[in-house]
Protein backbone atom coordinates (compact mmCIF):
# COMPACT_ATOMS: atom_id res chain seq x y z
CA UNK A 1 9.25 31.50 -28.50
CA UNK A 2 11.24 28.24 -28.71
CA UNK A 3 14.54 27.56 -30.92
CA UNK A 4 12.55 26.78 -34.00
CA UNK A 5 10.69 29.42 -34.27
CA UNK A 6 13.72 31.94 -33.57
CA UNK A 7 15.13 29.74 -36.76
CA UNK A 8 11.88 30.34 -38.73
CA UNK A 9 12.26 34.43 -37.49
CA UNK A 10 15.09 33.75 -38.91
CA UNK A 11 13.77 32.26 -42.53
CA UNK A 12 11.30 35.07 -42.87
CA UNK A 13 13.73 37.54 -42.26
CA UNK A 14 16.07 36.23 -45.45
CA UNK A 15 12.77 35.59 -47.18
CA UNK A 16 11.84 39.41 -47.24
CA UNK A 17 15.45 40.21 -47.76
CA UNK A 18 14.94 38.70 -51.11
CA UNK A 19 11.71 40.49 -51.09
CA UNK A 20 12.09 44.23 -50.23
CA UNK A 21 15.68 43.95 -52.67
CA UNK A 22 13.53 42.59 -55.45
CA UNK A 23 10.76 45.38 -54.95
CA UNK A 24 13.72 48.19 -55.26
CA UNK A 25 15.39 46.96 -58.26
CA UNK A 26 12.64 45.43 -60.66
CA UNK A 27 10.95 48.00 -61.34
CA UNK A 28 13.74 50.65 -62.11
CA UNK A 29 16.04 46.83 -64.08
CA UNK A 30 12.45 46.76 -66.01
CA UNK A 31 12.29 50.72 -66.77
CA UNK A 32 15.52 50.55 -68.33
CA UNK A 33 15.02 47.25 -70.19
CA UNK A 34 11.45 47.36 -71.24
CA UNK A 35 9.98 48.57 -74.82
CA UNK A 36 8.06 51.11 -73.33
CA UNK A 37 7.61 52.84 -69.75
CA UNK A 38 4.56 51.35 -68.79
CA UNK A 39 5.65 47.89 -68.68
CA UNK A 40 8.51 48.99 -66.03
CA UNK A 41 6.77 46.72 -63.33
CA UNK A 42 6.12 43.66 -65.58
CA UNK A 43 9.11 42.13 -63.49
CA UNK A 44 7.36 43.08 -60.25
CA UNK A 45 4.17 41.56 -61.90
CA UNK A 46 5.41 38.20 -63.21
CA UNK A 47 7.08 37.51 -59.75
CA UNK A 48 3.31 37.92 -57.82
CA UNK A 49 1.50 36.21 -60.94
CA UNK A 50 4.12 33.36 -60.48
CA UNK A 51 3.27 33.03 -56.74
CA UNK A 52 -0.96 33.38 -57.74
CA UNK A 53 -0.32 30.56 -59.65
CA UNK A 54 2.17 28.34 -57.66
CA UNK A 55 -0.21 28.26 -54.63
CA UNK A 56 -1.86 25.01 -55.12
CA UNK A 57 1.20 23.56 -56.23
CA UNK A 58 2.59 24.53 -52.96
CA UNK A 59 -0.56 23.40 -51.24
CA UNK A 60 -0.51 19.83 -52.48
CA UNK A 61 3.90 19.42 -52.05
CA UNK A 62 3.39 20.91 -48.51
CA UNK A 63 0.64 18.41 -47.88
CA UNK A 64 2.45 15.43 -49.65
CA UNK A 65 6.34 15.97 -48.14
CA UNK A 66 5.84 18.42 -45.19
CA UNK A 67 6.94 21.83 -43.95
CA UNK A 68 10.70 21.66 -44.20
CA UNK A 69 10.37 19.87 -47.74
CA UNK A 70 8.48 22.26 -49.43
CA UNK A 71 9.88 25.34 -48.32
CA UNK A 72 13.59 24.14 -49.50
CA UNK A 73 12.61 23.00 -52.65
CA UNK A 74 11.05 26.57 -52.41
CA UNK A 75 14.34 27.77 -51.52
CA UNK A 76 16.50 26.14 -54.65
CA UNK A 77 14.10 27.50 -57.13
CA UNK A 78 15.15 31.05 -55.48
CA UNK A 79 18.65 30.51 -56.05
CA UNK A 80 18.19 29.31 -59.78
CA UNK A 81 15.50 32.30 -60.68
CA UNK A 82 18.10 34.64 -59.00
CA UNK A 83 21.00 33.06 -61.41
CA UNK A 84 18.52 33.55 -64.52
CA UNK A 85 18.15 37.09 -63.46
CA UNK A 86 21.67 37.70 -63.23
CA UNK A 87 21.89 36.59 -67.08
CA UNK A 88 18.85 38.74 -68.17
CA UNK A 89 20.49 41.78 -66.70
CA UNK A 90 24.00 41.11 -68.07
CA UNK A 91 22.87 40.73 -71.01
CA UNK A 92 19.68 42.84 -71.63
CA UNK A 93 16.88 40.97 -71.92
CA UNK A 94 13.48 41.76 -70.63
CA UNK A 95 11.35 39.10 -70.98
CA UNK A 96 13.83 36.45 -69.84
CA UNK A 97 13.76 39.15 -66.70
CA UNK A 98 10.01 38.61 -66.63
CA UNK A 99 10.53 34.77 -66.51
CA UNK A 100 12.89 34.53 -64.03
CA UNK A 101 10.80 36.76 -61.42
CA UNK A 102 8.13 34.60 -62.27
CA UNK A 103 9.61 31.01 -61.66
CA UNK A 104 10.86 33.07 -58.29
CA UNK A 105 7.30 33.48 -57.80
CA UNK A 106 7.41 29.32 -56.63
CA UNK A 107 9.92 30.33 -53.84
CA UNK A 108 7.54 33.47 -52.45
CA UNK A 109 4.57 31.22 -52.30
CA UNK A 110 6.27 28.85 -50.11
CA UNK A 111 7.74 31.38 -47.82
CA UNK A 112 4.52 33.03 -47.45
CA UNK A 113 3.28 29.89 -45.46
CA UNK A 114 6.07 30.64 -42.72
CA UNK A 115 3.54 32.39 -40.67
CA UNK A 116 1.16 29.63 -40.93
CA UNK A 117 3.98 27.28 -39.53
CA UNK A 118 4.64 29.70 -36.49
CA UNK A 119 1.09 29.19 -35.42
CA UNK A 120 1.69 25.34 -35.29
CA UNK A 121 5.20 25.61 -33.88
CA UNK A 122 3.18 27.48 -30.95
CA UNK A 123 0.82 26.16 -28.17
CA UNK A 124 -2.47 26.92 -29.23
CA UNK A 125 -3.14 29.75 -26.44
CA UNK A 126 0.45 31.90 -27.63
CA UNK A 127 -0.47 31.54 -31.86
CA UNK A 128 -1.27 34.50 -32.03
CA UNK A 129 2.03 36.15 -30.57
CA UNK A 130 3.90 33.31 -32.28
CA UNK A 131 2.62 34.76 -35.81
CA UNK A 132 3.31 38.44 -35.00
CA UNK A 133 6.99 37.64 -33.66
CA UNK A 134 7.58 35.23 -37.04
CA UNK A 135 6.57 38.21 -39.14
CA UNK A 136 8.40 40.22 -37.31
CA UNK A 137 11.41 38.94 -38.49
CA UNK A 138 10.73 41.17 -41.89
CA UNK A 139 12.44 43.77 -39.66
CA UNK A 140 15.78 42.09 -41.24
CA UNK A 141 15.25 42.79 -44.71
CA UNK A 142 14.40 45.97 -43.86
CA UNK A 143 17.47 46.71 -42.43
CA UNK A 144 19.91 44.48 -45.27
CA UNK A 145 17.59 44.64 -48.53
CA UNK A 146 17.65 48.09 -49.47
CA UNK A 147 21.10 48.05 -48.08
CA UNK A 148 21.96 45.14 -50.08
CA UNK A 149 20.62 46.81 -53.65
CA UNK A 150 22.19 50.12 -53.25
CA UNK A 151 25.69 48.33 -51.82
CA UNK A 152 25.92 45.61 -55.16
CA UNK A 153 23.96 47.31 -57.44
CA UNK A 154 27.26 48.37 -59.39
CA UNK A 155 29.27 45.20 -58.04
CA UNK A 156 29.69 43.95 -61.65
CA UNK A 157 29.70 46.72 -63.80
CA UNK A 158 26.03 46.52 -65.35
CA UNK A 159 23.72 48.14 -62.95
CA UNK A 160 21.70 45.85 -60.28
CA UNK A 161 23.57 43.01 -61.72
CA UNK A 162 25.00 42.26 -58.39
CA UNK A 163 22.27 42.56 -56.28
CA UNK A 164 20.52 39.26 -58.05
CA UNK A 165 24.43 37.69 -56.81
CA UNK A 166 23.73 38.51 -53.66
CA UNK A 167 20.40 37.31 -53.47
CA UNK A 168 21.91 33.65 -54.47
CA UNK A 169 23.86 33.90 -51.27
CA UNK A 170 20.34 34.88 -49.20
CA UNK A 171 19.06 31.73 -50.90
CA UNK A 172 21.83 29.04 -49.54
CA UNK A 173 21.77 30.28 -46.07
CA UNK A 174 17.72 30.63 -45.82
CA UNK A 175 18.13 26.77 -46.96
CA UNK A 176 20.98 25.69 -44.36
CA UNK A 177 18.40 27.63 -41.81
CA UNK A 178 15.58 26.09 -42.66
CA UNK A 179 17.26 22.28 -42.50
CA UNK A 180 17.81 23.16 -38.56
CA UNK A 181 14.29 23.79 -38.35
CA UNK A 182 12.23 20.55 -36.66
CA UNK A 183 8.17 21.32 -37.77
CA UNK A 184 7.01 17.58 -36.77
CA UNK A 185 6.40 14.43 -38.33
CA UNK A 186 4.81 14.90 -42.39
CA UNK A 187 0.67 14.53 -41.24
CA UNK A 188 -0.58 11.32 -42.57
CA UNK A 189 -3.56 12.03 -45.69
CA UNK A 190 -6.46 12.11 -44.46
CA UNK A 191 -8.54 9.07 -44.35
CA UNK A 192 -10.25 8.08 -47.40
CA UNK A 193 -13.94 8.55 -46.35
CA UNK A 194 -13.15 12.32 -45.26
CA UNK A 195 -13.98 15.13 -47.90
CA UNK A 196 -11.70 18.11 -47.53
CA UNK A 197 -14.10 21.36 -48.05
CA UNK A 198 -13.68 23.02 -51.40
CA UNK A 199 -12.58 26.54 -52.15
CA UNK A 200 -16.15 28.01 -52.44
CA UNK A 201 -17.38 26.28 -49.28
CA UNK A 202 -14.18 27.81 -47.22
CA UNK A 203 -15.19 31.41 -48.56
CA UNK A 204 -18.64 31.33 -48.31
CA UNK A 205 -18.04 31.37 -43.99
CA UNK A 206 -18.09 35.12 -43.45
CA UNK A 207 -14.92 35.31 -40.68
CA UNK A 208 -12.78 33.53 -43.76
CA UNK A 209 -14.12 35.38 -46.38
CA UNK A 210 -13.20 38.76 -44.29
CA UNK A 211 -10.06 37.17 -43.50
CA UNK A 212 -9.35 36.64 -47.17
CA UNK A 213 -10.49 39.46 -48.41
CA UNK A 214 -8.58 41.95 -45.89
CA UNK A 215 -5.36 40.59 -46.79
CA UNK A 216 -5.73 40.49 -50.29
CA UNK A 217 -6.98 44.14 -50.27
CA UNK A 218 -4.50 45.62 -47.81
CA UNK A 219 -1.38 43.58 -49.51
CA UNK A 220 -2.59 44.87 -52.65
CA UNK A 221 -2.94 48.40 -51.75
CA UNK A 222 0.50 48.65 -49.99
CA UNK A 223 1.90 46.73 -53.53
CA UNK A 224 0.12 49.44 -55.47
CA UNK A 225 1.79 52.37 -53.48
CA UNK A 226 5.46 50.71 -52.49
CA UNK A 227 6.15 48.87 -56.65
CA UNK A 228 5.04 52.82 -57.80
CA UNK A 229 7.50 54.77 -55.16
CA UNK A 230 10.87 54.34 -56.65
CA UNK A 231 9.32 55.01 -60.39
CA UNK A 232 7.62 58.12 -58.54
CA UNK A 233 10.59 59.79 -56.82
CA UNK A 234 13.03 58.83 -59.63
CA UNK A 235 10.10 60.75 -61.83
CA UNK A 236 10.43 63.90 -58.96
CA UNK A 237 14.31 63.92 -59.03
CA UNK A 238 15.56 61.72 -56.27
CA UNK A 239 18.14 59.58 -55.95
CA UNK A 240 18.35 56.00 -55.43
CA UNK A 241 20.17 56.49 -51.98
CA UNK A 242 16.81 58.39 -50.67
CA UNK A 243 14.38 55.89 -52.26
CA UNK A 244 16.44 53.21 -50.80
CA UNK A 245 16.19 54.65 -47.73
CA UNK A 246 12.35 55.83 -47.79
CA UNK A 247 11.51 51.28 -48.73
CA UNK A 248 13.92 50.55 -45.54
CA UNK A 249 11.34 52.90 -43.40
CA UNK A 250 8.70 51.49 -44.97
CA UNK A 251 9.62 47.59 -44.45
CA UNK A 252 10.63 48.70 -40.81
CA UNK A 253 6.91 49.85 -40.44
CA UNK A 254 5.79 46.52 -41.83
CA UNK A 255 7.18 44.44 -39.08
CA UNK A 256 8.28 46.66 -36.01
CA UNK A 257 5.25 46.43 -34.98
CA UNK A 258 5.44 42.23 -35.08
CA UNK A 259 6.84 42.68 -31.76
CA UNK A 260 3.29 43.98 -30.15
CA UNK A 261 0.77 43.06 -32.89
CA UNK A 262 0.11 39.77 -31.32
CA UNK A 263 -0.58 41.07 -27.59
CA UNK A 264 -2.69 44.01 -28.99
CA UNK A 265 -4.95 41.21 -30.96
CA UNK A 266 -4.92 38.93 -28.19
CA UNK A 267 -6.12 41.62 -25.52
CA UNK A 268 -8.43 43.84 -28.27
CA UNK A 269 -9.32 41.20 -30.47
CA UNK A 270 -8.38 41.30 -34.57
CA UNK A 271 -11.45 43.04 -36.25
CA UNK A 272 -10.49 46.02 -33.87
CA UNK A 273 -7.03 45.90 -34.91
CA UNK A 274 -7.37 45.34 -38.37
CA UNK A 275 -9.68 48.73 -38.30
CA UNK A 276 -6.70 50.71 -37.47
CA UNK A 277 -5.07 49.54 -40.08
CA UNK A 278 -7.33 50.57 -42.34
CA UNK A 279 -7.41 54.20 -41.09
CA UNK A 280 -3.74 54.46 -41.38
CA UNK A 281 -4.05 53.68 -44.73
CA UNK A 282 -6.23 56.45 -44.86
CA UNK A 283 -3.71 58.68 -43.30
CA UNK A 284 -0.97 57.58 -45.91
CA UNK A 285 -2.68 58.33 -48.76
CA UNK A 286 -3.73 61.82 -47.16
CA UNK A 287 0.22 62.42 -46.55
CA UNK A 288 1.16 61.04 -50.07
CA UNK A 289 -1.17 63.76 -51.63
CA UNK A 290 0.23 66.25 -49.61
CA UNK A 291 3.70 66.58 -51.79
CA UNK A 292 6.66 65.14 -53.59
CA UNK A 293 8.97 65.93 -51.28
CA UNK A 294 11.05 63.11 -49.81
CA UNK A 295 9.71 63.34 -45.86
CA UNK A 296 6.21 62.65 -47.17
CA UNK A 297 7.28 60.15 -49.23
CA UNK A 298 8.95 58.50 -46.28
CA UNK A 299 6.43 59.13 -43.21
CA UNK A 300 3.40 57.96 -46.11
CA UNK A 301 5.22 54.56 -46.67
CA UNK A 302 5.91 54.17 -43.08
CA UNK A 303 2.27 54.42 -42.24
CA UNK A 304 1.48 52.15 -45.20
CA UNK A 305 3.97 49.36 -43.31
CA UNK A 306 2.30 49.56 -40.25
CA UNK A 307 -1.30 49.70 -41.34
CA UNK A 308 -0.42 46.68 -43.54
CA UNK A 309 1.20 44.67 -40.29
CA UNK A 310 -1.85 45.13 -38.56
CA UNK A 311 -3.96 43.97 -41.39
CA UNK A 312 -2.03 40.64 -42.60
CA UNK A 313 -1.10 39.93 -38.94
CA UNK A 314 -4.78 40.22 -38.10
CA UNK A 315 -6.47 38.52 -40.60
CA UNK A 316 -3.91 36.10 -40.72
CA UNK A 317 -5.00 35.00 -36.77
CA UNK A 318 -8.70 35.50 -37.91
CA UNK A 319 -8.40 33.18 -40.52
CA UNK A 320 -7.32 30.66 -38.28
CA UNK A 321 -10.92 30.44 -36.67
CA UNK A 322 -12.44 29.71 -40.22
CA UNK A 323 -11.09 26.12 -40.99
CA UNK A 324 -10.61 22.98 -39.54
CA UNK A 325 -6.97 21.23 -38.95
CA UNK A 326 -7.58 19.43 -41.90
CA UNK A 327 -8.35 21.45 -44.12
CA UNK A 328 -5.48 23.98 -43.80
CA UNK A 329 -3.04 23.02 -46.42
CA UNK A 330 -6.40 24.35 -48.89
CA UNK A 331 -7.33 26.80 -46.67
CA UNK A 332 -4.12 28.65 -46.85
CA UNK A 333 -3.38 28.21 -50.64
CA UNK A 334 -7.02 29.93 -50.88
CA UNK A 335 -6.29 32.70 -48.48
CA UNK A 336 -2.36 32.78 -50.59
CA UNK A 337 -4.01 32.85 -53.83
CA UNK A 338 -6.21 35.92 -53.06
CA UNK A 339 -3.16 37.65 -52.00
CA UNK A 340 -1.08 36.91 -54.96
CA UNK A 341 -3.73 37.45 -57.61
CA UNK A 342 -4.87 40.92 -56.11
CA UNK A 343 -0.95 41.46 -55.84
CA UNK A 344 -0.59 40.86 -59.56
CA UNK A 345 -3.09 43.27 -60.93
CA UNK A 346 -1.84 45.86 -58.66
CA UNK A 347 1.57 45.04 -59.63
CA UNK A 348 0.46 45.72 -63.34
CA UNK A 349 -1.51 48.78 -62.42
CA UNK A 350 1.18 50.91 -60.03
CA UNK A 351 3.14 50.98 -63.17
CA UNK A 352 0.79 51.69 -65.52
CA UNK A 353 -0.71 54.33 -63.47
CA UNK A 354 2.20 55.77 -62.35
CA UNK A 355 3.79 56.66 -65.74
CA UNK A 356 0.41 57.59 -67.29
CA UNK A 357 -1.42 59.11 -64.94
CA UNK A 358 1.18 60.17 -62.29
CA UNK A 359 1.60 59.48 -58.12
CA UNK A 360 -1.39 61.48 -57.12
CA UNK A 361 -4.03 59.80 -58.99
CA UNK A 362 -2.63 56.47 -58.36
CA UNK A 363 -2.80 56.86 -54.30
CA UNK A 364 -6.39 58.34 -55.07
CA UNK A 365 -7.39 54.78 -57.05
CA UNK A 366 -6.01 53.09 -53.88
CA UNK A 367 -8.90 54.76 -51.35
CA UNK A 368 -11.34 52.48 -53.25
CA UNK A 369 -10.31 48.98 -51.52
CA UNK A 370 -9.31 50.77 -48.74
CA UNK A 371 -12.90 51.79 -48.22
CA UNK A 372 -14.38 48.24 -49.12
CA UNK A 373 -12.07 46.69 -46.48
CA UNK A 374 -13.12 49.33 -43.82
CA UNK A 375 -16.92 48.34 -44.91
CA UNK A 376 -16.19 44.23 -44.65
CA UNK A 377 -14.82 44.68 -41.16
CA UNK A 378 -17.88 46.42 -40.25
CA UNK A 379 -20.34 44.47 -41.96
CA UNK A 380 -18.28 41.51 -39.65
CA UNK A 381 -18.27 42.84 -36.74
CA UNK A 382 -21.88 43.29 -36.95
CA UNK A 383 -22.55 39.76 -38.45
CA UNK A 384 -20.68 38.26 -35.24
CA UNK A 385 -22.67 40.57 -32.79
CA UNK A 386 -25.61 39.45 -33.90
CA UNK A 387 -24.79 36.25 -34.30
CA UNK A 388 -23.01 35.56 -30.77
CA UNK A 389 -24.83 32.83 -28.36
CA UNK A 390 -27.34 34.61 -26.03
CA UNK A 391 -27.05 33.93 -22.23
CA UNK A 392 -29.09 33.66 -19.81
């Protein structure tokens, strides 16, 4: 760890502030405003569909202007889409609300790349620690987001007005942060003669397409469960205070574990890694079935943060074995995009399912990708056992 990637701990830390505060608010802001109850997580939606469809974008201004560049124009969208919000919520309207979390959708796609800077910020032989601790620093809005809803969600008399305030504030200091960060000279473009690979030739290696598809698949599953939990326990009778704290457990299992995740991959390798994660997804959605009651609620989405750290932390670091130097401003907004579009549809679905169809069968729905990512990490394993040089 050196001072700019404390600063970019930092970043990410402000970045999921904005994050975990927007998951706890959108979706009860879009049960009150919407038409009907099933759109309640259109907000939640439009912010992930917004960040599926910003990726290139963000791709070709991070490859054009640099790091630091990008992820402050990244950071001024924020505070705008934050300021739209504000309006839509004082004065009632939904699908401005729906606009404004998807124009924030810009800002999420640029701060998703912060882990991909960590690894370049890092000697080569300490990336992968250098990506765990980075992600680590989630543990921050952990500790302030659902803090930060439940403490302004009243602050100007129309409820969660405040919080989108607040999140203004999180905006100008994630920028001032990110302006002390130094990520290197802009890289020149690539000579004219050299043809970057294209999307289908990047997925068609089997370590990136396992890489890809493992985060997609395990952001998308913890999406489906953590956008439906405060719909579900305001549906079972509990108050904002306990959901609060149950998505401040949850985050904390997302990135306490930053602070090991990186030795455990570098000594055990990812695929191993990433297979726990998978079974304690497993285990989550056995303890969600189990009852409404808040503890389960709270030890299910704890074990949902921590199988999803050691999925996106590991197939992060695995991903970085499936592209070459140049090619990583399109290799990430491929990887990015996977994550945001599977993020959208389950953004769309916990709602829906939730309201219709109720918390049980909507964890049961979510043991289907589980299962296909426990089957792609096998079916990789074996490809790269069989596939490793012989010696003598």
């Amino acid at each position: 760890m050196n001072q700019h990637l404390w600063l970019l701990t930092l970043a990410q830390g402000l970045f999921f502030t904005n994050n975990v505060t927007f998951i706890a608010i959108n979706g009860l802001v879009g049960l009150s405003l919407a038409p009907v109850g099933w759109m309640a997580t259109l907000p939640v939606m439009g912010y992930v569909v917004g960040s599926a469809l910003s990726a290139a974008v963000v791709s070709r201004t991070q490859a054009l202007w640099g790091r630091k560049k990008s992820f402050q124009m990244g950071l001024v969208v924020a505070f705008f889409s934050c300021a739209l919000a504000l309006w839509a919520v004082m004065h009632q309207w939904f699908w401005l609300l729906v606009g404004a979390t998807f124009i924030a959708g810009y800002y999420s796609a640029n701060a998703q790349l912060y882990r991909f800077a960590a690894a370049e910020l890092s000697p080569a032989e300490g990336r992968e620690k250098a990506v765990s601790w980075v992600m680590a620093g989630g543990l921050m809005g952990a500790i302030i987001g659902p803090n930060l809803a439940n403490q302004t969600k009243n602050l100007l008399g129309v409820p969660f007005a405040g919080a989108y305030l607040s999140l203004m504030g999180v905006a100008v200091l994630a920028w001032l942060v990110i302006e002390r960060i130094d990520f290197g000279p802009t890289p020149p473009p690539p000579p004219a003669g050299q043809v970057q690979r294209s999307w289908g030739s990047l997925m068609r290696q089997p370590v990136f397409f396992v890489a890809a598809l493992s985060a997609a698949l395990g952001y998308g599953v913890m999406n489906l469960l953590m956008a439906a939990t405060p719909l579900a326990m305001q549906t079972c009778g509990i108050g904002f205070g306990e959901t609060a704290m149950v998505l401040q457990w949850h985050v904390i299992g997302m990135f306490a574990p930053g602070f090991f995740t990186g030795h455990l991959i570098k000594r055990f390798g990812a695929l191993p890694i990433m297979g726990v994660g998978v079974l304690l997804n497993f285990v989550c959605v056995a303890i969600a079935l189990s009852g409404i009651e808040v503890q389960q609620f709270l030890i299910a989405l704890l074990l949902l943060g921590v199988g999803w750290n050691f999925l996106f932390t590991g197939s992060t670091t695995l991903s970085l074995q499936g592209y070459a130097p140049q090619d990583k401003h399109r290799a990430q907004a491929v990887l990015n995009f996977c994550v945001f579009a599977t993020m959208a549809v389950t953004s769309f679905a916990s709602g829906a399912l939730v309201t219709t169809s109720g918390w049980d069968w909507l964890n049961l729905g979510s043991l289907l990708p589980i299962g296909v990512t426990g089957v792609a990490l096998l079916w990789l394993g074996r490809h790269l056992h069989l596939n490793k040089p012989q010696t003598a």
